[in-house]
Protein backbone atom coordinates (compact mmCIF):
# COMPACT_ATOMS: atom_id res chain seq x y z
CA UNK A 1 0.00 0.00 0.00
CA UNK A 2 2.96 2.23 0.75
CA UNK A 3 4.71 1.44 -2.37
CA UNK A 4 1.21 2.51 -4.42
CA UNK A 5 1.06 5.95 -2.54
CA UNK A 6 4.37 6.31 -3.70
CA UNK A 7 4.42 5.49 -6.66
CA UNK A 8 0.82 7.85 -7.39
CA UNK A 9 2.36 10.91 -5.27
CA UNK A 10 5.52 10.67 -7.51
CA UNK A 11 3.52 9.98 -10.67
CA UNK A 12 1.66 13.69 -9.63
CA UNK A 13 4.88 15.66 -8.80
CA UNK A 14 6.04 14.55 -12.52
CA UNK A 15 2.72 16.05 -14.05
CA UNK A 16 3.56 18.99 -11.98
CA UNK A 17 6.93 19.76 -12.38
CA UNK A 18 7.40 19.79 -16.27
CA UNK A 19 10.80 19.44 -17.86
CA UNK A 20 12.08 22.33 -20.00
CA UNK A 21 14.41 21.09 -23.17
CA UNK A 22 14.19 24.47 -24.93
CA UNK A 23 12.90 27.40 -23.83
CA UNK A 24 11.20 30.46 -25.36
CA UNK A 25 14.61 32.32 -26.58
CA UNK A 26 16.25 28.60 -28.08
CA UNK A 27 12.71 28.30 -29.62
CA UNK A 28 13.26 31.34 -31.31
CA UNK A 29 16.96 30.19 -32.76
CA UNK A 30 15.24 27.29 -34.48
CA UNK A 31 12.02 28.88 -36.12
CA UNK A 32 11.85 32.65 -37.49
CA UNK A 33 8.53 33.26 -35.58
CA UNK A 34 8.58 36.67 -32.79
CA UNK A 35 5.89 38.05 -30.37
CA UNK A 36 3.58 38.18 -30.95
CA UNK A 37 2.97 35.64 -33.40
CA UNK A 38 5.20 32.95 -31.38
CA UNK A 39 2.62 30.73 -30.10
CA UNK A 40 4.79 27.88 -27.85
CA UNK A 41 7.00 28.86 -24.91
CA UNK A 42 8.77 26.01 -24.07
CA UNK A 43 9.56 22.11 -25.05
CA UNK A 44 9.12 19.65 -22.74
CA UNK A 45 9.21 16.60 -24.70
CA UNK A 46 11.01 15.66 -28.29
CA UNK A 47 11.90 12.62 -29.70
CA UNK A 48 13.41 13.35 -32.86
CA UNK A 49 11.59 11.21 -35.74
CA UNK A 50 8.68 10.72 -33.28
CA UNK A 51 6.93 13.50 -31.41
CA UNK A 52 7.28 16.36 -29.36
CA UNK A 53 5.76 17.87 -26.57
CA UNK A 54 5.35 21.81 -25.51
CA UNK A 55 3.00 24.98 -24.46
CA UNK A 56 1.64 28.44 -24.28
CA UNK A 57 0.87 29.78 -21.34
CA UNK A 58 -2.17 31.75 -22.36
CA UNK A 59 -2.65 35.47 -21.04
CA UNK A 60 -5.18 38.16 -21.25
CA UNK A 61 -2.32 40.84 -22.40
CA UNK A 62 -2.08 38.79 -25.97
CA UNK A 63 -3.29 41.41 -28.65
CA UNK A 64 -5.54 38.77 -29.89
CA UNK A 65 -8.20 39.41 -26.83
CA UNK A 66 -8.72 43.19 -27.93
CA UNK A 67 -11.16 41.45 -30.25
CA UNK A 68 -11.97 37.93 -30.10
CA UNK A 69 -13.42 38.89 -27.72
CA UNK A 70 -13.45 41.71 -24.97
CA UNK A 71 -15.60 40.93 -22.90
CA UNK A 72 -15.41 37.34 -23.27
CA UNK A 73 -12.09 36.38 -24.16
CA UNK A 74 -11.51 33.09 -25.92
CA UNK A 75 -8.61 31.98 -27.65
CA UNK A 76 -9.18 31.54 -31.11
CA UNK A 77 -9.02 28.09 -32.94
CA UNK A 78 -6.57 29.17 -35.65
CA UNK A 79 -4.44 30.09 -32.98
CA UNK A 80 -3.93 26.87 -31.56
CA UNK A 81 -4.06 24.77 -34.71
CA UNK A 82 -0.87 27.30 -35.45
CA UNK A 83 0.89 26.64 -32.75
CA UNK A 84 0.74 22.94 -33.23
CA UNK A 85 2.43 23.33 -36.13
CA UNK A 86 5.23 25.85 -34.35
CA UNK A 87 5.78 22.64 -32.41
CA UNK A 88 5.60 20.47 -35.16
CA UNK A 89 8.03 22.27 -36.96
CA UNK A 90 10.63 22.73 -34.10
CA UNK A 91 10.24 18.38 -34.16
CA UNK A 92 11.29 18.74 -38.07
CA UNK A 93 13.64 21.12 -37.50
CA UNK A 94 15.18 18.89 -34.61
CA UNK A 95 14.92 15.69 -36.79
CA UNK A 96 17.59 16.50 -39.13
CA UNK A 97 20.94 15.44 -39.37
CA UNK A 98 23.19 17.81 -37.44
CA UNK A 99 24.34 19.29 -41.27
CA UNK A 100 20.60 20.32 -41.77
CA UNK A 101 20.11 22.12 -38.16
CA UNK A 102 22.43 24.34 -38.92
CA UNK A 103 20.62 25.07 -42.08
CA UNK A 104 18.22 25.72 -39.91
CA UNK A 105 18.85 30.05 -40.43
CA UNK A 106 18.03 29.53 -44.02
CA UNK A 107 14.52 27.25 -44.14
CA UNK A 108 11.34 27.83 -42.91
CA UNK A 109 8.25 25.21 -42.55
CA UNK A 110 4.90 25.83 -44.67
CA UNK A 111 1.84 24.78 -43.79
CA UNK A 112 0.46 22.08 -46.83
CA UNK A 113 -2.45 21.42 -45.67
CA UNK A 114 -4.80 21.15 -42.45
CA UNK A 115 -7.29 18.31 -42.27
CA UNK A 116 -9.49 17.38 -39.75
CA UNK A 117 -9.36 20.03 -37.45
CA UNK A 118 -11.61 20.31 -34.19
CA UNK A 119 -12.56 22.12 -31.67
CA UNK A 120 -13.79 20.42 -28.55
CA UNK A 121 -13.71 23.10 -25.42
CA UNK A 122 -12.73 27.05 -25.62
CA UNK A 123 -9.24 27.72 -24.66
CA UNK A 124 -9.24 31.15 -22.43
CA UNK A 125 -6.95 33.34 -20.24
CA UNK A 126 -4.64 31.50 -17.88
CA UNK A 127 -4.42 28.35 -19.20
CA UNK A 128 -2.09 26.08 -20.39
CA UNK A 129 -2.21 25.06 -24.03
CA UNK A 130 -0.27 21.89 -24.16
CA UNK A 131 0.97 20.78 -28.03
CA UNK A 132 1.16 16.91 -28.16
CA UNK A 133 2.62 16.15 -31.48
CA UNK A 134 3.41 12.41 -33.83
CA UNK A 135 4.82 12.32 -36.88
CA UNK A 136 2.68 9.81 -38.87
CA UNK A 137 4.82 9.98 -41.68
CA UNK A 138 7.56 12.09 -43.21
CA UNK A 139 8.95 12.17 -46.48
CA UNK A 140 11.58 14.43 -47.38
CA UNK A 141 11.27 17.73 -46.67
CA UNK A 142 7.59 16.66 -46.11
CA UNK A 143 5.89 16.48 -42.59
CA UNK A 144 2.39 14.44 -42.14
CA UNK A 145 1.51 14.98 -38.33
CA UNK A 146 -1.44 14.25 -36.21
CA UNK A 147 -1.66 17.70 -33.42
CA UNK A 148 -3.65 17.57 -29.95
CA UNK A 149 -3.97 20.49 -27.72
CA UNK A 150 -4.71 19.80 -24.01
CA UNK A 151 -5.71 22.01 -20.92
CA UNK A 152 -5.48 20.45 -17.77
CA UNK A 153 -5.24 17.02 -19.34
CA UNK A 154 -8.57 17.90 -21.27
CA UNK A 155 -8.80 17.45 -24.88
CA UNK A 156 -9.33 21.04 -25.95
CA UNK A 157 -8.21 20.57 -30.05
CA UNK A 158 -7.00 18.19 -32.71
CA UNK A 159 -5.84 18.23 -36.57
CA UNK A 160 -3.90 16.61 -39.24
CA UNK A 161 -1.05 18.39 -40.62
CA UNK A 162 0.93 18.43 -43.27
CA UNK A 163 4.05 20.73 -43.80
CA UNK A 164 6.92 21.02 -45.84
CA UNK A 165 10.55 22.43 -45.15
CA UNK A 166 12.00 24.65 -47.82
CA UNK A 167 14.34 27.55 -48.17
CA UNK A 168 13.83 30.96 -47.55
């Protein structure tokens, strides 16, 4: 019995305590989003090849809640499907061979193409938008990825994407 409170109170301190592998400034050395467009503020999880992990804290100073909407601010859909695919492409980006990430200055990811998207719960001020990220397939320069965003463990969004690395 000892061993299972253990093991549960452990198994909450590591949902608490979330690991940082890159943080808001190294985000910004891998893609050539800025504030206030730069929708994930830190990587918590990345497997290169596989998936990554990361999320915006969400605040009511974001231009975007001047009008969508004042007096009942919710966080709007496109905005979250986008930063899926900030995290997605920091997983590309991270995925190539060490020659390619330091290429990294001179690509950018494009969205191809956005398919079943949906929107289960509003996202609002003061939460946590957690980006869970696989790579279904990859080709190339070409990303296929399946995107959920959580709050508090709560299914809040999901979509297909599809994006493609090329030069700027």
């Amino acid at each position: 019995m000892l061993r299972t409170l253990l093991r549960r109170q452990y198994s909450a301190e590591r949902l608490l305590v979330s690991q940082t592998l890159y943080n808001v400034i190294e985000i910004q050395k891998i893609l050539p989003h800025r504030f206030p467009f730069l929708l994930v503020d830190r990587i918590t999880a990345l497997e290169p090849g596989v998936s990554i992990e990361g999320y915006k804290n969400v605040s009511i100073s974001e231009p975007v809640f001047q009008g969508h909407f004042p007096d009942h601010p919710i966080y709007p859909g496109v905005m979250i499907i986008e930063g899926m695919a900030q995290a997605g492409g920091v997983l590309a980006f991270k995925s190539m061979d060490e020659r390619g990430q330091e290429a990294t200055q001179d690509k950018v990811v494009y969205f191809m193409s956005i398919d079943k998207a949906k929107f289960r719960s509003p996202v609002t001020p003061g939460d946590r938008l957690v980006y869970r990220l696989n790579v279904l397939k990859s080709k190339g320069a070409i990303w296929f990825l399946e995107g959920k965003a959580y709050v508090d463990e709560k299914l809040v969004a999901e979509a297909q994407l599809k994006a493609m690395i090329v030069d700027k």
